[in-house]
Protein backbone atom coordinates (compact mmCIF):
# COMPACT_ATOMS: atom_id res chain seq x y z
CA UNK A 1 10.09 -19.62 -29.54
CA UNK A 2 8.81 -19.29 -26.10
CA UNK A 3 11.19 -18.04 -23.19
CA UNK A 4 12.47 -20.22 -20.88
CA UNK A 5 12.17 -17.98 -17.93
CA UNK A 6 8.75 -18.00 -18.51
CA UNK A 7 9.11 -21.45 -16.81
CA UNK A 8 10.72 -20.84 -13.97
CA UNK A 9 8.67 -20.56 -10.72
CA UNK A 10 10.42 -18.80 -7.33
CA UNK A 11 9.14 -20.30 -4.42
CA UNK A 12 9.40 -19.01 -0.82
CA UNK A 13 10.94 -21.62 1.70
CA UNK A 14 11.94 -21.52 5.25
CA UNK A 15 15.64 -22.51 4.37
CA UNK A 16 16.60 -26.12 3.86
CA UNK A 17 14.24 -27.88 5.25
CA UNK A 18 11.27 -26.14 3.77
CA UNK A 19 13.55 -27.27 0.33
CA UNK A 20 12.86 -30.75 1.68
CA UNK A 21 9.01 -30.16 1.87
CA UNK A 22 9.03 -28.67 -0.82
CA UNK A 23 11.01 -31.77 -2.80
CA UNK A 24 8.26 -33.69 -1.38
CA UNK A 25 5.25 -32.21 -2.44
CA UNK A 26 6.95 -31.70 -5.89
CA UNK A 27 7.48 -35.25 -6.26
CA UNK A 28 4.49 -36.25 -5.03
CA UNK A 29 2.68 -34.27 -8.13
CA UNK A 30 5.14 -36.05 -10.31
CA UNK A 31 4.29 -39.32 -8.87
CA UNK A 32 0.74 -39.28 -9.16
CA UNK A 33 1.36 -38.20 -12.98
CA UNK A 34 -0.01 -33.98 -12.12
CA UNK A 35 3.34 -32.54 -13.40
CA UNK A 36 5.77 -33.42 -15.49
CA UNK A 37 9.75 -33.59 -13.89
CA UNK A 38 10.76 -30.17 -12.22
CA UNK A 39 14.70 -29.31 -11.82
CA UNK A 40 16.35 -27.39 -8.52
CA UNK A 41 17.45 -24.12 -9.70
CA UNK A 42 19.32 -21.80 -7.33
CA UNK A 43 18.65 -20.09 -4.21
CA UNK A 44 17.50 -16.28 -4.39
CA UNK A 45 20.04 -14.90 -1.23
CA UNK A 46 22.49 -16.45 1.14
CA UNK A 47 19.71 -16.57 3.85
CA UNK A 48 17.71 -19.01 1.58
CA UNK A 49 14.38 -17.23 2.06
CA UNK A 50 13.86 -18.68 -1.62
CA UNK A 51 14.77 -20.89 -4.45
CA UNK A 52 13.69 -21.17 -8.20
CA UNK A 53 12.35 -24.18 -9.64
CA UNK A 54 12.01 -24.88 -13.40
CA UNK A 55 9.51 -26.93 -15.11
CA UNK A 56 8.68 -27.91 -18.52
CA UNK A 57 5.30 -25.93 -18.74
CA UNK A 58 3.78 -22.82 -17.48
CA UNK A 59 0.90 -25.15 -16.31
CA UNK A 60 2.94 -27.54 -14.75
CA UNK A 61 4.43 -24.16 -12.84
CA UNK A 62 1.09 -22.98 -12.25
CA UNK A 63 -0.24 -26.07 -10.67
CA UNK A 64 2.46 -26.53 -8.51
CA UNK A 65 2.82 -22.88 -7.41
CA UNK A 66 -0.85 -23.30 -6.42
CA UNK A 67 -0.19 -26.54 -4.35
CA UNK A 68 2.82 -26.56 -2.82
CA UNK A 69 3.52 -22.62 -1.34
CA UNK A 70 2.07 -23.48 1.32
CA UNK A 71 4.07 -26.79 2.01
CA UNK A 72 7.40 -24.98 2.04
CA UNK A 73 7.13 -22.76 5.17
């Protein structure tokens, strides 16, 4: 059995808004078929620096980790 954490991707964000870039690109991959569905997970602090994303592979993690960092700040 694999572990589920080993699924979850934390991705740095410039609060709320960079969530909403972040959405975007996210379901953007999804759209065009890239990735499979990702799920919201919780912020890291009360500043919301950061905010952990599941997915339902490590590639599907990988690939968007690799695309979208840079679409959140």
């Amino acid at each position: 059995m694999t572990d589920a954490a080993e699924y979850v991707i934390t991705f740095p964000v410039s609060g709320i808004f960079g969530m909403g870039r972040l959405a975007k690109s996210l379901t953007a991959l999804v759209d065009t078929h890239r990735i499979g569905p990702w799920h919201i997970g919780h912020w890291i602090d009360f500043k919301h620096t950061a905010i952990r994303i599941r997915f339902g592979s490590v590639a599907d993690g990988e690939l968007a980790r690799t695309i979208c960092t840079a679409a959140a700040r």
